[in-house]
Protein backbone atom coordinates (compact mmCIF):
# COMPACT_ATOMS: atom_id res chain seq x y z
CA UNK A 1 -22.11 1.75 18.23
CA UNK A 2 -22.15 0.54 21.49
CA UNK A 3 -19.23 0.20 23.47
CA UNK A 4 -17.06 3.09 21.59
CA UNK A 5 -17.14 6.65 21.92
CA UNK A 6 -17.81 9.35 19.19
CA UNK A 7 -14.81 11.51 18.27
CA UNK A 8 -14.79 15.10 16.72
CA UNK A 9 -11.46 15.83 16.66
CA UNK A 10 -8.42 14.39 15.49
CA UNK A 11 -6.75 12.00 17.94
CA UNK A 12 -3.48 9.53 18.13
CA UNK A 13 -4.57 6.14 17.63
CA UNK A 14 -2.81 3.12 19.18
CA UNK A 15 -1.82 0.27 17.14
CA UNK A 16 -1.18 -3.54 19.06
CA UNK A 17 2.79 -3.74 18.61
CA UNK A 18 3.25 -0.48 17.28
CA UNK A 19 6.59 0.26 19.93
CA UNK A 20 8.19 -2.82 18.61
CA UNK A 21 7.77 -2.19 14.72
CA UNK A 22 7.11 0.95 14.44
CA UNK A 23 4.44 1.19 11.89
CA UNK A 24 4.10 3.77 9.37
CA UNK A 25 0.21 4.21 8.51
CA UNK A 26 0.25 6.42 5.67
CA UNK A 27 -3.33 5.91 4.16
CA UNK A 28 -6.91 5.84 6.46
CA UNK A 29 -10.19 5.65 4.84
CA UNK A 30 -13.16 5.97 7.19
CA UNK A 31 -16.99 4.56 6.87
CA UNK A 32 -19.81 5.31 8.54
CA UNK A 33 -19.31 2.86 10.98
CA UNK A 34 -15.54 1.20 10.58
CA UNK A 35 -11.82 2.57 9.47
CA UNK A 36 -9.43 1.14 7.30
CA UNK A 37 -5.55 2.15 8.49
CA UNK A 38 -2.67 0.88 5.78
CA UNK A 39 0.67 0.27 7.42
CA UNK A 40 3.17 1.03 4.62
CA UNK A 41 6.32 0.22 6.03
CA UNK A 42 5.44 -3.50 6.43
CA UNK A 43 2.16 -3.62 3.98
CA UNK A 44 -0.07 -4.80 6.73
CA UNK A 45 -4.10 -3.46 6.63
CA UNK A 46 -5.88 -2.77 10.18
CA UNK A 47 -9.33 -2.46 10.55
CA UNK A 48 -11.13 -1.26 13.57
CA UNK A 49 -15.32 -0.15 13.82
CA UNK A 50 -18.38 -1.90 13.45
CA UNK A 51 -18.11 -5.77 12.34
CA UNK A 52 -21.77 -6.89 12.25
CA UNK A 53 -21.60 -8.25 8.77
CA UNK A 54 -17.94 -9.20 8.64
CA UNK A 55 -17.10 -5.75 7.19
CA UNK A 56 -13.89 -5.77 8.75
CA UNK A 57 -12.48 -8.74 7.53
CA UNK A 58 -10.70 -10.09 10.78
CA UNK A 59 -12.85 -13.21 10.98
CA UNK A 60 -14.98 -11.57 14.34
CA UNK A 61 -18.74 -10.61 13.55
CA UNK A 62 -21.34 -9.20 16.25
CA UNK A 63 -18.97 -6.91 17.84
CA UNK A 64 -17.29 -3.32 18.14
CA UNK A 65 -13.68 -3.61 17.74
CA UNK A 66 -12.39 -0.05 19.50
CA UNK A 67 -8.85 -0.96 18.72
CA UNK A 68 -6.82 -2.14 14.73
CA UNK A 69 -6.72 -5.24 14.70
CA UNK A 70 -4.52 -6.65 11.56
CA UNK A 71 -6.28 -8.51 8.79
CA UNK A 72 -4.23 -11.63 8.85
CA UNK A 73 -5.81 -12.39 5.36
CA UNK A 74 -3.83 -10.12 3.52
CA UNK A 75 -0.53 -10.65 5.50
CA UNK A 76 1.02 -12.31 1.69
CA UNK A 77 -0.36 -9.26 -0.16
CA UNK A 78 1.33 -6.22 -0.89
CA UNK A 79 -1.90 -3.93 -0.60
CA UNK A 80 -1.33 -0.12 -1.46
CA UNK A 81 -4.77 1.31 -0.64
CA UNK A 82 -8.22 0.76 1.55
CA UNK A 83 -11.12 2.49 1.22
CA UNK A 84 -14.22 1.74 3.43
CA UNK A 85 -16.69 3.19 0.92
């Protein structure tokens, strides 16, 4: 993917916002080429990887996204898993 570095080894990912509510990611489920994160304190999903099909589901195709961005569209659902299959 250009524009984003490959990582063998575990490493603290920053979140947009994360100081001010203090999100609690308890579930990750990795692709090939994106990453789901599920916030479980405030049931928010956060996508992050390739988006050249829409994959993501944050409404932005054609581009790397390097850091979660939230998937507005499930904002009203209470979603208790991802998986990026």
């Amino acid at each position: 993917m250009a524009g984003a570095e490959l990582v063998f080894e575990p490493r603290r990912v920053e979140f947009p916002g994360d100081q001010e509510r203090r999100l609690r990611i308890n579930k990750v489920s990795a692709g090939q080429e994106h990453t789901f994160f599920l916030d479980t304190k405030h049931w928010q999903v956060f996508a992050c990887g390739e988006s050249r099909q829409g994959q993501l589901g944050i409404g932005r195709r054609h581009e790397v996204i390097v850091t979660p961005l939230r998937i507005d569209a499930l904002n009203n659902e209470r979603i208790v898993e991802v998986s990026a299959g």
